[in-house]
N, C-alpha and C. Protein backbone atom coordinates (compact mmCIF):
# COMPACT_ATOMS: atom_id res chain seq x y z
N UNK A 1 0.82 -1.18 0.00
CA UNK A 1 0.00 0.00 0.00
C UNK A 1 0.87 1.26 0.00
N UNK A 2 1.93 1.21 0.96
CA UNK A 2 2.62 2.47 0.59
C UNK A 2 3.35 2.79 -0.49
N UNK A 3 4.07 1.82 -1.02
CA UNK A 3 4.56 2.01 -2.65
C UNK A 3 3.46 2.91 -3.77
N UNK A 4 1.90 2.73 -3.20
CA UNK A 4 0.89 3.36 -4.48
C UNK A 4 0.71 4.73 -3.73
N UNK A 5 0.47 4.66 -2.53
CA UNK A 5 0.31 6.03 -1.49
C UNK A 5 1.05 7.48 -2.24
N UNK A 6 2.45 6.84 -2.12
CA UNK A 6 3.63 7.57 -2.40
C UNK A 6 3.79 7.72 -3.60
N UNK A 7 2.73 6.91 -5.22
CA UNK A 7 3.10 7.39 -6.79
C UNK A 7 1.52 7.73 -7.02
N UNK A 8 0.70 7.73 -6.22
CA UNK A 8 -0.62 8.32 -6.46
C UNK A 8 -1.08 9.73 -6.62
N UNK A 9 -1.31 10.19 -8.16
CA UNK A 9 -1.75 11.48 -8.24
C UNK A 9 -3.27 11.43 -8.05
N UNK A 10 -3.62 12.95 -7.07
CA UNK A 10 -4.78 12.65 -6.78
C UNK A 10 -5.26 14.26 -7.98
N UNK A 11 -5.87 13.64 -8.68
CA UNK A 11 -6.30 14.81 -9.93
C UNK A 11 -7.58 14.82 -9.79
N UNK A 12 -8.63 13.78 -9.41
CA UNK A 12 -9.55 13.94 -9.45
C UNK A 12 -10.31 13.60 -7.35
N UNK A 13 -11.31 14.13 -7.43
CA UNK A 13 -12.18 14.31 -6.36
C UNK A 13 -12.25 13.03 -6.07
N UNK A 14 -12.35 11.71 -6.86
CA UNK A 14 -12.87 10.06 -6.37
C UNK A 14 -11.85 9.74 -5.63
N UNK A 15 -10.76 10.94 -6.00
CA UNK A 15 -9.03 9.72 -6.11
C UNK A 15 -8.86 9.58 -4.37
N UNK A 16 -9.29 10.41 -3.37
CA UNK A 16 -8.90 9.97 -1.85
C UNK A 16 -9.64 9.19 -1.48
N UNK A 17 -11.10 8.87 -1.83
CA UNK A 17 -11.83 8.47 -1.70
C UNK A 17 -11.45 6.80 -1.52
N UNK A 18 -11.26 6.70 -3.01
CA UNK A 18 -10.46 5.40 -3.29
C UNK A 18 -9.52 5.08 -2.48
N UNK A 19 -8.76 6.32 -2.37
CA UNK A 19 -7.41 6.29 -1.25
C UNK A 19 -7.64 5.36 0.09
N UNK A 20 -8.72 5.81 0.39
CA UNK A 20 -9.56 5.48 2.03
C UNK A 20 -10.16 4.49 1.53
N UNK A 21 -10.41 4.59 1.00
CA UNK A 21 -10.97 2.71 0.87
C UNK A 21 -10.21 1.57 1.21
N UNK A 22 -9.04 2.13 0.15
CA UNK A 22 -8.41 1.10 0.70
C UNK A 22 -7.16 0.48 1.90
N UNK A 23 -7.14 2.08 2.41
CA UNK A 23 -6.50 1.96 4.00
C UNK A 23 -7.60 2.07 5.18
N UNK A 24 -8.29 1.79 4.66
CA UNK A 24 -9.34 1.92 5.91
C UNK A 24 -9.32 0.84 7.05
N UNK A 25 -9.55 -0.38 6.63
CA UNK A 25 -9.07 -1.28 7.61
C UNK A 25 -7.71 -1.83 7.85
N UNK A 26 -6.45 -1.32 7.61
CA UNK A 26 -5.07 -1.30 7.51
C UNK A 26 -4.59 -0.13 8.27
N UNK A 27 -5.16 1.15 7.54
CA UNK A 27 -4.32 1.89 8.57
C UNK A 27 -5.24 3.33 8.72
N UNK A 28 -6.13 3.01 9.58
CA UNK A 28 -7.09 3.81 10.45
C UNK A 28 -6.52 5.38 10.18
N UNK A 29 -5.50 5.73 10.86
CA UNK A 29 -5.33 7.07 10.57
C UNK A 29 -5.39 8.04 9.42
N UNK A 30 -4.41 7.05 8.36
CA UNK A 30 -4.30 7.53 7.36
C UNK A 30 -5.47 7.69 6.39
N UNK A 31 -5.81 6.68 6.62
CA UNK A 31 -7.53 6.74 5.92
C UNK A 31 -8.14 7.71 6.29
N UNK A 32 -8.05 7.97 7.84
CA UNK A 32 -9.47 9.51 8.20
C UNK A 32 -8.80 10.50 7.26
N UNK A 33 -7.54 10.77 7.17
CA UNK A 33 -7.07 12.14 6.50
C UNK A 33 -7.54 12.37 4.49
N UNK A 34 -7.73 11.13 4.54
CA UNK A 34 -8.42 11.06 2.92
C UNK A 34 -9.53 11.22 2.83
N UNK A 35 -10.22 10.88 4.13
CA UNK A 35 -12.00 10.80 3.91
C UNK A 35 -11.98 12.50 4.33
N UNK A 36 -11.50 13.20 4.93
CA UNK A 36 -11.55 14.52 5.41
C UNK A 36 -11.41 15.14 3.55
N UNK A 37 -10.46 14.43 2.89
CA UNK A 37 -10.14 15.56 1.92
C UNK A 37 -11.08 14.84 0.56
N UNK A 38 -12.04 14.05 0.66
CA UNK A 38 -12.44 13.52 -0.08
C UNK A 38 -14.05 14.76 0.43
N UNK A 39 -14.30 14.54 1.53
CA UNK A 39 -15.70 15.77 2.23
C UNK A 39 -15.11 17.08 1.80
N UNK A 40 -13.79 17.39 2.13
CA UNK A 40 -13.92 18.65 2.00
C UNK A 40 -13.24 19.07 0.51
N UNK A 41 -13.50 18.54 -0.43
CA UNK A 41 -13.19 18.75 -2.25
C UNK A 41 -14.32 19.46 -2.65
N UNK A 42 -15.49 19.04 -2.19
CA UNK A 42 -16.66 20.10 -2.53
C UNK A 42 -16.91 21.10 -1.90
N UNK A 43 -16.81 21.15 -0.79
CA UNK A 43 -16.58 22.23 0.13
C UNK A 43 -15.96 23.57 0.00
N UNK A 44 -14.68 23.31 -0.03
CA UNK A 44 -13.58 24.36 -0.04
C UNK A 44 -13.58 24.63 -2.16
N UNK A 45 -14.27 23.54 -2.83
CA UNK A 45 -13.88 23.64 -3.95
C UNK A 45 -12.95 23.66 -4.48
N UNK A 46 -12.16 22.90 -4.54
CA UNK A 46 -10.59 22.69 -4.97
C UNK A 46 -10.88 22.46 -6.23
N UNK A 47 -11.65 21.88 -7.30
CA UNK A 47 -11.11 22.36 -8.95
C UNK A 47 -11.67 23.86 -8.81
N UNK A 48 -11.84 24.62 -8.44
CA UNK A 48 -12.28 26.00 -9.01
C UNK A 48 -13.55 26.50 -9.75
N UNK A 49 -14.18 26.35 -8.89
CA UNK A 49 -15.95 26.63 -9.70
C UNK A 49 -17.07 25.44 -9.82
N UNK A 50 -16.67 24.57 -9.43
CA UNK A 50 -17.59 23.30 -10.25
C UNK A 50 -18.66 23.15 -8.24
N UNK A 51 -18.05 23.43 -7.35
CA UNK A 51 -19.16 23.27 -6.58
C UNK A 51 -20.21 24.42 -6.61
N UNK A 52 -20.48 25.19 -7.35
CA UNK A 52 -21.65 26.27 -7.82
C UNK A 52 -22.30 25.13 -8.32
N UNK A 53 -21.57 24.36 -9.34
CA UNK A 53 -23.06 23.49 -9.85
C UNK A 53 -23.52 22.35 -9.25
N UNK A 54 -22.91 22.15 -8.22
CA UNK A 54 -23.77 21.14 -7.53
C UNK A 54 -22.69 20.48 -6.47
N UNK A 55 -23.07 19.51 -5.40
CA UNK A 55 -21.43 18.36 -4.72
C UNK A 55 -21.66 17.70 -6.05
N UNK A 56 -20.54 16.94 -5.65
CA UNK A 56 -20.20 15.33 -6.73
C UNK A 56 -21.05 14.39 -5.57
N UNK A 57 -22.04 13.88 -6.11
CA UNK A 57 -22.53 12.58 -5.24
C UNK A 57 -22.12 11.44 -5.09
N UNK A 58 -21.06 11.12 -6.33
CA UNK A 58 -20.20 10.01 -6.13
C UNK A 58 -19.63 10.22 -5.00
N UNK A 59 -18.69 11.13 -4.86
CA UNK A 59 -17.75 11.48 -3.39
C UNK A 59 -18.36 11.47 -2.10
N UNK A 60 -18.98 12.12 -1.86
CA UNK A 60 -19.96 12.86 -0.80
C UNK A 60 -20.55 11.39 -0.79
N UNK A 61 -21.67 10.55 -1.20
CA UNK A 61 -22.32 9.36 -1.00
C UNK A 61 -21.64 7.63 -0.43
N UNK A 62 -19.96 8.26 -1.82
CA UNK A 62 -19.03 7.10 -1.19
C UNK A 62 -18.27 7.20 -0.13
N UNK A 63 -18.01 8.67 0.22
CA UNK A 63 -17.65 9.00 1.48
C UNK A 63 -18.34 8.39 2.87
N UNK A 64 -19.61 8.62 2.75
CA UNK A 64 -20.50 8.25 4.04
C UNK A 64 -20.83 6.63 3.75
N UNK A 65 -20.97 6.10 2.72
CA UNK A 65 -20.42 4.88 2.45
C UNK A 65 -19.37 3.75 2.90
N UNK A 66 -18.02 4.79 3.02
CA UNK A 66 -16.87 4.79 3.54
C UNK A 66 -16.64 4.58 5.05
N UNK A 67 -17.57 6.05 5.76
CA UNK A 67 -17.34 5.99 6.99
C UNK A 67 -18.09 4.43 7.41
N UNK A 68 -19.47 4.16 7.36
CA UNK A 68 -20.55 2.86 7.57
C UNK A 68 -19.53 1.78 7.61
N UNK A 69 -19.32 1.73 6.40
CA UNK A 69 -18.78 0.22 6.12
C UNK A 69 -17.08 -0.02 6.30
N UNK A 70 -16.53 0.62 6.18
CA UNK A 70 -14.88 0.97 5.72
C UNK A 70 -14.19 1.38 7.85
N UNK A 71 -14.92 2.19 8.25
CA UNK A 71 -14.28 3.03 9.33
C UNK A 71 -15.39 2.17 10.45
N UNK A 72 -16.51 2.26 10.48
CA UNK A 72 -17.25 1.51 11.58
C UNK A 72 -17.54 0.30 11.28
N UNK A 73 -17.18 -0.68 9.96
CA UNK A 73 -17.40 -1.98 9.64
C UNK A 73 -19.05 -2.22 9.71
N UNK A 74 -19.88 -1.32 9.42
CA UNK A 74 -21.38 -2.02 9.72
C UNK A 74 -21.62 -2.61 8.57
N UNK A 75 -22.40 -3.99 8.76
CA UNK A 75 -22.62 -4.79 6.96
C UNK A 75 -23.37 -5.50 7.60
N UNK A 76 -24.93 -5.52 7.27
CA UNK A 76 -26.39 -6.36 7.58
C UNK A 76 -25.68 -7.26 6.60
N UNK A 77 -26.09 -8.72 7.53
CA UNK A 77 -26.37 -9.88 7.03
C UNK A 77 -27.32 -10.70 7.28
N UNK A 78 -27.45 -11.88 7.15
CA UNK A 78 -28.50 -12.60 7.34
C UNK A 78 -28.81 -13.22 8.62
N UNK A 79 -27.32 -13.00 9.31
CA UNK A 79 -27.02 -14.08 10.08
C UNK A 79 -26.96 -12.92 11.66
N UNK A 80 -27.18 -11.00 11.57
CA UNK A 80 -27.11 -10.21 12.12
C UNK A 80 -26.50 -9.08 11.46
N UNK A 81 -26.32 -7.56 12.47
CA UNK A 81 -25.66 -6.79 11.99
C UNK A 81 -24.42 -6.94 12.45
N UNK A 82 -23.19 -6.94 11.60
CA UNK A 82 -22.08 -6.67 11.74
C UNK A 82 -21.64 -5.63 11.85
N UNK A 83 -20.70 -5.65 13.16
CA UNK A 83 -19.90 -4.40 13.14
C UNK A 83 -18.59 -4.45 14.08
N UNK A 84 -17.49 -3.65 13.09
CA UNK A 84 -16.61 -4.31 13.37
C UNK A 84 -15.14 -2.72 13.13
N UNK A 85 -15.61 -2.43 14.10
CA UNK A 85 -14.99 -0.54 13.84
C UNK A 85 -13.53 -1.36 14.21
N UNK A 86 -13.26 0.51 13.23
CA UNK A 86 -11.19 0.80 13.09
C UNK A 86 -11.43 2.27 14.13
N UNK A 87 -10.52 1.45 15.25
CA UNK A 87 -10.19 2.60 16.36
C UNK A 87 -9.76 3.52 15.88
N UNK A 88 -10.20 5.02 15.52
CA UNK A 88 -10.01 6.11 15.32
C UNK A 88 -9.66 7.15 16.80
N UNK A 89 -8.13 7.81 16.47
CA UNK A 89 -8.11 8.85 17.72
C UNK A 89 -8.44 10.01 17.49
N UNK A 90 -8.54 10.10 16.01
CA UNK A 90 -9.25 11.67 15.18
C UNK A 90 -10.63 11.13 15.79
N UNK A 91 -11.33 10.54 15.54
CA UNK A 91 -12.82 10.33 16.26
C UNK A 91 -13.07 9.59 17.46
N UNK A 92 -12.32 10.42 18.63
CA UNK A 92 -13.08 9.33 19.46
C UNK A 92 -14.68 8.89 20.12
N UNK A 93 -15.03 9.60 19.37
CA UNK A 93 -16.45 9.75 20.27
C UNK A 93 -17.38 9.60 18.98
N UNK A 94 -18.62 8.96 17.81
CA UNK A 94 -19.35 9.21 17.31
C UNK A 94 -20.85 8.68 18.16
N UNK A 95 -21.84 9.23 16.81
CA UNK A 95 -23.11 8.29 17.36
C UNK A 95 -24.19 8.46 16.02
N UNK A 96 -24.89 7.75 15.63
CA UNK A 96 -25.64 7.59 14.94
C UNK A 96 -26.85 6.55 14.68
N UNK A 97 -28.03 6.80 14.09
CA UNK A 97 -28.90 6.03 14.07
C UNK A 97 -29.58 5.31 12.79
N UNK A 98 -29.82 3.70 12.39
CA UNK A 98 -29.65 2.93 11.33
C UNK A 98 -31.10 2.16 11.93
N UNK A 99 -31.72 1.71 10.66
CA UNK A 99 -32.93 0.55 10.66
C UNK A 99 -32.46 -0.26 10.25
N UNK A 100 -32.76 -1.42 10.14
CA UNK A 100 -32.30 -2.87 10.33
C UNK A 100 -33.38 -4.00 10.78
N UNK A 101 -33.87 -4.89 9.77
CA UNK A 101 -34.88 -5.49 9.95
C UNK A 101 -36.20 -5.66 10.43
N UNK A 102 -36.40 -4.28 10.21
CA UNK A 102 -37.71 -3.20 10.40
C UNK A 102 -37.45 -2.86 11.60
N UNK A 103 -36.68 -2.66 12.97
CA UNK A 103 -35.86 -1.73 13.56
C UNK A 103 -36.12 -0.24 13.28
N UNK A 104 -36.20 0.48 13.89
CA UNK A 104 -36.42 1.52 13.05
C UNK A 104 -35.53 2.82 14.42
N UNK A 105 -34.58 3.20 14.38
CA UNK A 105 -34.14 4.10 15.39
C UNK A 105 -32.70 3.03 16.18
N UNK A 106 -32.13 2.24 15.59
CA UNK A 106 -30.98 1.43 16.33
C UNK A 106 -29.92 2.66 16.54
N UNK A 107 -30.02 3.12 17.54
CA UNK A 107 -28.94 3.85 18.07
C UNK A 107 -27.38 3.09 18.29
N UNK A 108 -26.23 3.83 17.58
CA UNK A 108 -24.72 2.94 17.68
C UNK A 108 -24.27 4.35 17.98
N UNK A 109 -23.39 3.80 19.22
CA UNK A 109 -22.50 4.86 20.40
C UNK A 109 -21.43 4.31 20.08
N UNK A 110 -19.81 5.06 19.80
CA UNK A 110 -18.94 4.62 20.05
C UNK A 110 -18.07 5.79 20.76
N UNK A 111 -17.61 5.22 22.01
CA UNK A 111 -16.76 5.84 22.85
C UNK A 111 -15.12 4.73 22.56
N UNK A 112 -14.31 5.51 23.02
CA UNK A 112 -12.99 4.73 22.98
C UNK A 112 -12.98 3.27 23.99
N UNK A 113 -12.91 2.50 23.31
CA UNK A 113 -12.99 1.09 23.25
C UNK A 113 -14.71 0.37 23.96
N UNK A 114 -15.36 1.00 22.88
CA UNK A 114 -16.40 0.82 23.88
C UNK A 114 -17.38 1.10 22.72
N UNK A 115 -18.61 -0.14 22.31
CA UNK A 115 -19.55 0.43 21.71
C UNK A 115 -20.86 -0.39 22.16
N UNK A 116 -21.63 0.78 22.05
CA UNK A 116 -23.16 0.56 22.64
C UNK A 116 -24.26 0.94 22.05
N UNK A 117 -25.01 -0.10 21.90
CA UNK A 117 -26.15 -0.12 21.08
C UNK A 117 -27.27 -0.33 22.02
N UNK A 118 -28.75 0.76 21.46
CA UNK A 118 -29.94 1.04 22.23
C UNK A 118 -30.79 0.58 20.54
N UNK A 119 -31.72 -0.27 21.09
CA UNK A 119 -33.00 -0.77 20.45
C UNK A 119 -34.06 -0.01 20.72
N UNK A 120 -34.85 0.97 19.86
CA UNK A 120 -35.58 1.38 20.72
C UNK A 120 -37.23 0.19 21.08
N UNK A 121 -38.11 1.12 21.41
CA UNK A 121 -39.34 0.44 21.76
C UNK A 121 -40.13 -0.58 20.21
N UNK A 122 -40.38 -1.94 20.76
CA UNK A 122 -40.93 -2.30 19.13
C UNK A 122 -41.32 -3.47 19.45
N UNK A 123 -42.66 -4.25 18.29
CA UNK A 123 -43.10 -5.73 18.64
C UNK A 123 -42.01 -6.47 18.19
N UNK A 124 -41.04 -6.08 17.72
CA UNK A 124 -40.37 -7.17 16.63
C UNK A 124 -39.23 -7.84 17.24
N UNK A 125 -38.97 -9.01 17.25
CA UNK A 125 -37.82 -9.67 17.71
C UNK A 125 -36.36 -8.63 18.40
N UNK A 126 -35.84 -9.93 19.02
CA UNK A 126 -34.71 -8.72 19.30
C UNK A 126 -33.32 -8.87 18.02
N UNK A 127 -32.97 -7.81 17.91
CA UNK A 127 -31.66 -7.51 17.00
C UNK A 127 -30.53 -8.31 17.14
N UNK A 128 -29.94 -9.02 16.48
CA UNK A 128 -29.04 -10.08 16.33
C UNK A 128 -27.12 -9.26 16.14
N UNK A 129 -26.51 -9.52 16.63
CA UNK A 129 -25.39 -8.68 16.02
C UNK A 129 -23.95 -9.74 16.03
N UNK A 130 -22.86 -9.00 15.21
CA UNK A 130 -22.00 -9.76 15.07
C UNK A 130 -20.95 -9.00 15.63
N UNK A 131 -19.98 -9.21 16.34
CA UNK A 131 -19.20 -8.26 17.05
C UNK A 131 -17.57 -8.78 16.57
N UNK A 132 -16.65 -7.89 16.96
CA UNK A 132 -15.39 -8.22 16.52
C UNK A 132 -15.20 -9.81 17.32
N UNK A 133 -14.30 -10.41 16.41
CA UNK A 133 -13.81 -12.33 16.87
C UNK A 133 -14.90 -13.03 17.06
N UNK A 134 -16.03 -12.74 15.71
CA UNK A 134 -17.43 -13.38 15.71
C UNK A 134 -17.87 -13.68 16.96
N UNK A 135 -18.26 -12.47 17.90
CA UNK A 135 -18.76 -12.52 19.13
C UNK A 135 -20.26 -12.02 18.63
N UNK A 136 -21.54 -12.98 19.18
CA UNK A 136 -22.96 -13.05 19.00
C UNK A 136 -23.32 -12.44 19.88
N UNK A 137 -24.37 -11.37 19.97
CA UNK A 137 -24.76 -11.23 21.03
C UNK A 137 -26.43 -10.63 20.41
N UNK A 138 -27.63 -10.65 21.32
CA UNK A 138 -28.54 -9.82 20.87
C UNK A 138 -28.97 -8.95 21.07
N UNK A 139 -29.85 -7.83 21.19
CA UNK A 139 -30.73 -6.68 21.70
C UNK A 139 -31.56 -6.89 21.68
N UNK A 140 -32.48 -6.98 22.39
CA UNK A 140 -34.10 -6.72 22.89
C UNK A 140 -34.60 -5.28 22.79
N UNK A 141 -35.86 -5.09 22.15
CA UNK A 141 -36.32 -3.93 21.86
C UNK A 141 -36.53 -3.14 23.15
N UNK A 142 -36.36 -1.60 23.42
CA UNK A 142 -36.20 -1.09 24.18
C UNK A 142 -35.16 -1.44 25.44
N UNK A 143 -33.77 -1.89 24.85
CA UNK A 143 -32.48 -2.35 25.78
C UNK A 143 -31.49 -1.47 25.34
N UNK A 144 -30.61 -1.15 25.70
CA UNK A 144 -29.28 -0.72 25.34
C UNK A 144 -27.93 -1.40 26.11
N UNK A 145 -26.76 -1.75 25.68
CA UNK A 145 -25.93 -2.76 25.90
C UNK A 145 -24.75 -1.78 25.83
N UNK A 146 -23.67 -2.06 26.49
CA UNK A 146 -22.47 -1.72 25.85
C UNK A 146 -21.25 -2.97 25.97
N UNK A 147 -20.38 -2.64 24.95
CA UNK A 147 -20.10 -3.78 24.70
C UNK A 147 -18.22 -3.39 24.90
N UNK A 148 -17.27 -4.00 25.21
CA UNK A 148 -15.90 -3.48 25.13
C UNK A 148 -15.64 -4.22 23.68
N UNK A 149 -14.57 -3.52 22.71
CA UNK A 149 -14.03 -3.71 21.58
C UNK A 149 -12.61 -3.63 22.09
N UNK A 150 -12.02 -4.92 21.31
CA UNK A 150 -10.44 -4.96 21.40
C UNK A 150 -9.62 -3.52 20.62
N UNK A 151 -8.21 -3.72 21.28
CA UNK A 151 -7.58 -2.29 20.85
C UNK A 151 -7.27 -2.75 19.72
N UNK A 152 -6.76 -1.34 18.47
CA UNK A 152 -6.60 -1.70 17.45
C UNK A 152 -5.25 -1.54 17.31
């Protein structure tokens, strides 16, 4: 990975994007600093004029794409939700909320080494999950859990 790091021209807006993709689960840090410059290409407008006509939704969509799957490992399967985060010290603290098998409000907390999930109120079974070293565990609607995650 560092041999391409180090001959990679980034000419276009996809190109950190890509960057972070593929250090994302390798090397946590370096990856946040691509996903930062992959968000902020439309922003600050770095080709010169083109964010008047609109973001790039490729970027911006694969970005938050990126963070889900790439930086917090979340990936519904059949078998539960997986999740399987890259310890970030640029982020130690997020939180956000995902549906999931008609779920509707699954709150995911992550504090440094530490993530916790709240189900909210619902008839529907409890939430199945897959945790780092295929650790099973479930949620019951209206529960919240926290769980310790190994260091990275």
């Amino acid at each position: 990975m560092d041999y391409y790091v180090r001959r990679t021209c980034h000419g276009s807006t996809l190109s950190s994007l890509v960057h972070d993709w593929v250090l994302a689960r390798e090397q946590g840090p370096n990856a946040w600093r691509y996903c930062q410059e992959a968000l902020l290409s439309d922003i600050t407008d770095i080709q010169g004029g083109t964010t008047g006509e609109g973001i790039h939704l490729g970027a911006m969509g694969g970005t938050l794409d990126l963070v889900e799957r790439g930086i917090v490992g979340l990936e519904p399967h059949g078998d539960g939700l997986h999740i399987d985060p890259v310890p970030l010290s640029e982020v130690p603290r997020s939180s956000f909320s995902i549906s999931y098998l008609g779920h509707r409000d699954i709150r995911i907390r992550f504090r440094p080494g530490q993530l916790g999930i709240s189900v909210s109120s619902s008839t529907l079974g409890p939430v199945p999950l897959v945790l780092p070293g295929d650790r099973r565990e479930r949620i019951a609607a209206s529960q919240e859990r926290w769980f310790r995650l190994p260091k990275g």
